[in-house]
C-alpha atoms as a PDB file:
ATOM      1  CA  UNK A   1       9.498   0.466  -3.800  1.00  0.00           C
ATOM      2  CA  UNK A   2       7.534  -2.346  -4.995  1.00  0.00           C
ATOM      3  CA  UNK A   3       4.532  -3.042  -7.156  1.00  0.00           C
ATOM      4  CA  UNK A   4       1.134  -4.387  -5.398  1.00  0.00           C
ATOM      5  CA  UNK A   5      -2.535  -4.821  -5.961  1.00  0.00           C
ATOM      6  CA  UNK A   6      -5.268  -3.705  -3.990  1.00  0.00           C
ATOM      7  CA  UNK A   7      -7.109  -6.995  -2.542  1.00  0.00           C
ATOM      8  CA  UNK A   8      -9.087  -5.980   0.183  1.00  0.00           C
ATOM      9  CA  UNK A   9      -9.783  -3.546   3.402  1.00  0.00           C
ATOM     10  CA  UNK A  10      -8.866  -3.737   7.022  1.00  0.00           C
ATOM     11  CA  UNK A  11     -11.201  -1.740   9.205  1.00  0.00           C
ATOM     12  CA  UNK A  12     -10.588  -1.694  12.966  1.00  0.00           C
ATOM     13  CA  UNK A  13     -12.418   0.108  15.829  1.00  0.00           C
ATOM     14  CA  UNK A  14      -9.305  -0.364  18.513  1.00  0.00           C
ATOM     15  CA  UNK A  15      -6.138   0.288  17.164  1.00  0.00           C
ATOM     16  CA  UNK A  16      -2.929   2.852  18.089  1.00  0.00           C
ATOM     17  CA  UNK A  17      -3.851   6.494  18.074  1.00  0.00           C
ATOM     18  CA  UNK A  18      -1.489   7.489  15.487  1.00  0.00           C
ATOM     19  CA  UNK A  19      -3.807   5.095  13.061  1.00  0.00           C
ATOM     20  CA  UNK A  20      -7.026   6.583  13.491  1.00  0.00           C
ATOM     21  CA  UNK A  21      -7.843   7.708  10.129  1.00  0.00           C
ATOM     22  CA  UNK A  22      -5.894   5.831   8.302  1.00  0.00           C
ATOM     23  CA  UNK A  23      -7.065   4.172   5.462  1.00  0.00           C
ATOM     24  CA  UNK A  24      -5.239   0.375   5.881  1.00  0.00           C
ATOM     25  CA  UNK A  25      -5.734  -1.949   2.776  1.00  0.00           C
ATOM     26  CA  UNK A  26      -4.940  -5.443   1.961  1.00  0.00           C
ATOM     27  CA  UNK A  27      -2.431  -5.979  -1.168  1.00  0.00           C
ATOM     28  CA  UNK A  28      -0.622  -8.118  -2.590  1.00  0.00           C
ATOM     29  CA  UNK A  29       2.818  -7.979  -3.698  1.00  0.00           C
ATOM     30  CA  UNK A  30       3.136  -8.553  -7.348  1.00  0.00           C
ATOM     31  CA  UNK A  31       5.752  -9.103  -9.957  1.00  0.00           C
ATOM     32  CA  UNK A  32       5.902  -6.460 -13.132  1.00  0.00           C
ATOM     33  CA  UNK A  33       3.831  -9.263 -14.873  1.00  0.00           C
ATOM     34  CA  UNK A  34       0.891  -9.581 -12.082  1.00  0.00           C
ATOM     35  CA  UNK A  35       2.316 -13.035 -10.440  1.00  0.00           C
ATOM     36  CA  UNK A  36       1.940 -12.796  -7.082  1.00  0.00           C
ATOM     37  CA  UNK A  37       5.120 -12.542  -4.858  1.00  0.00           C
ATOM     38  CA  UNK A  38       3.304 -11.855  -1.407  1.00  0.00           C
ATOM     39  CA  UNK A  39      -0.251 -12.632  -0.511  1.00  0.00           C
ATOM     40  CA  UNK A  40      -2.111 -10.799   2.107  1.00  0.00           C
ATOM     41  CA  UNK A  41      -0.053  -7.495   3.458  1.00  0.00           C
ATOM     42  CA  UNK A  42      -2.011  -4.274   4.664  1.00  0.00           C
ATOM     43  CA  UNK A  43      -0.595  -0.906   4.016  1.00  0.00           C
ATOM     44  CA  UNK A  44      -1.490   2.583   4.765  1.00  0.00           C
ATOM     45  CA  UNK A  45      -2.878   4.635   1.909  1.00  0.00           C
ATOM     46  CA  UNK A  46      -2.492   8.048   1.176  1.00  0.00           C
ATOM     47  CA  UNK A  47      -3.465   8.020  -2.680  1.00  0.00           C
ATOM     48  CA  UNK A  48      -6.986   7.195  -2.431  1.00  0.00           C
ATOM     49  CA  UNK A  49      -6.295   3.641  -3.948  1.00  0.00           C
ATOM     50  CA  UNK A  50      -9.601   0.784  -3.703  1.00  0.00           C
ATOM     51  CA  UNK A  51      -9.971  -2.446  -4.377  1.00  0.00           C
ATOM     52  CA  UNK A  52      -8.608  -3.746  -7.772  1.00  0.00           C
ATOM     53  CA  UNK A  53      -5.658  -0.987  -8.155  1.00  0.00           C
ATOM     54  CA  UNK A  54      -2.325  -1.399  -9.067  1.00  0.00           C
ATOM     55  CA  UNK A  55      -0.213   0.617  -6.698  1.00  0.00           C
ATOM     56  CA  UNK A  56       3.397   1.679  -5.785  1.00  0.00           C
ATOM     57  CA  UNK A  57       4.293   0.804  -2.157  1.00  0.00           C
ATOM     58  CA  UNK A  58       6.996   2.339   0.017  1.00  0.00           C
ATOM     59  CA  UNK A  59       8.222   0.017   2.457  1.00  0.00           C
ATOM     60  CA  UNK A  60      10.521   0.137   5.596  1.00  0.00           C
ATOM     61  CA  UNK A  61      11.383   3.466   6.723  1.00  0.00           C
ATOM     62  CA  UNK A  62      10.448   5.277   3.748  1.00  0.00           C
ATOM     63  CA  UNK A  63       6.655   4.326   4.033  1.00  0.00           C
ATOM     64  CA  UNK A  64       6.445   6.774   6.835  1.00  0.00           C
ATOM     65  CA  UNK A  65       8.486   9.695   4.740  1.00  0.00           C
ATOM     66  CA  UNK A  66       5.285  10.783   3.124  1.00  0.00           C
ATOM     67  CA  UNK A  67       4.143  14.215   5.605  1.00  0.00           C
ATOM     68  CA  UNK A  68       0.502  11.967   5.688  1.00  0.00           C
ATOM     69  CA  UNK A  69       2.636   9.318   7.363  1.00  0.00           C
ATOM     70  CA  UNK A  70       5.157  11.234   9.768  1.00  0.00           C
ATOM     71  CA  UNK A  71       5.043   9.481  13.453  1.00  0.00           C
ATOM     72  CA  UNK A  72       2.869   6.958  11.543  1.00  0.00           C
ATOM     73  CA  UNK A  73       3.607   3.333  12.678  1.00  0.00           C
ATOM     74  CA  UNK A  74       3.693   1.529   9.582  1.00  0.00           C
ATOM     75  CA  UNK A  75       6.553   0.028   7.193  1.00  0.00           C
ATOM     76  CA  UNK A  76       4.295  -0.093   4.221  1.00  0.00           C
ATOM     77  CA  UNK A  77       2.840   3.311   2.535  1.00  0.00           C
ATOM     78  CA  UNK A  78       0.736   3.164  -1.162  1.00  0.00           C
ATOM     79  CA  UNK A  79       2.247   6.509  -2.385  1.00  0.00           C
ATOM     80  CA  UNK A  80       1.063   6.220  -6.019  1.00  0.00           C
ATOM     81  CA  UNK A  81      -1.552   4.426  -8.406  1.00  0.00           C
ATOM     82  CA  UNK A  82       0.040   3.065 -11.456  1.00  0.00           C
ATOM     83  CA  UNK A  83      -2.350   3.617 -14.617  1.00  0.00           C
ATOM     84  CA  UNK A  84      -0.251   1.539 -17.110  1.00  0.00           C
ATOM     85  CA  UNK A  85       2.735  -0.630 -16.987  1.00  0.00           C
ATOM     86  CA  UNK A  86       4.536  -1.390 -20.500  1.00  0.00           C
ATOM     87  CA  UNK A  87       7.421  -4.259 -20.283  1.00  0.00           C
ATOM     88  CA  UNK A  88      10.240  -4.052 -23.191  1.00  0.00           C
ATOM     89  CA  UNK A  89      10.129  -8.075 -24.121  1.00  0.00           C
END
């Protein structure tokens, strides 16, 4: 899993079937500090996340594990919104 933040939206009126309401949102890949590893991915959403969250992100096969996401063609899945992260420095 990895650690993102919500950046943007992608909305689409032709896409796969298996998308249709799915909620696809630009984030960006981030470190446990907030620097910016990856700029510019989408991933599906099935937490309700918007713009400005700090998510958890399920990539490669296990982004479609979620039920929401079974036969789902994606490799990137926000399965939670993180509310606090504390760093032992």
């Amino acid at each position: 899993m990895k650690l993102a933040r919500v950046s943007g939206l992608v909305t689409g009126t032709i896409k796969t079937g298996q998308l249709t309401g799915q909620k696809l949102l630009v984030v960006d890949f981030i470190d446990a500090k907030g620097k910016v590893l990856e700029a510019g991915a989408v991933a599906t959403d099935v937490c309700g996340a918007g713009f400005g969250d700090l998510v958890v992100i399920a990539t490669g096969s296990a982004a479609r594990l979620p039920s929401e996401m079974a036969g789902i063609p994606t490799d990137a899945t926000i399965v939670a919104i993180i509310d606090e992260i504390k760093l032992n420095k």
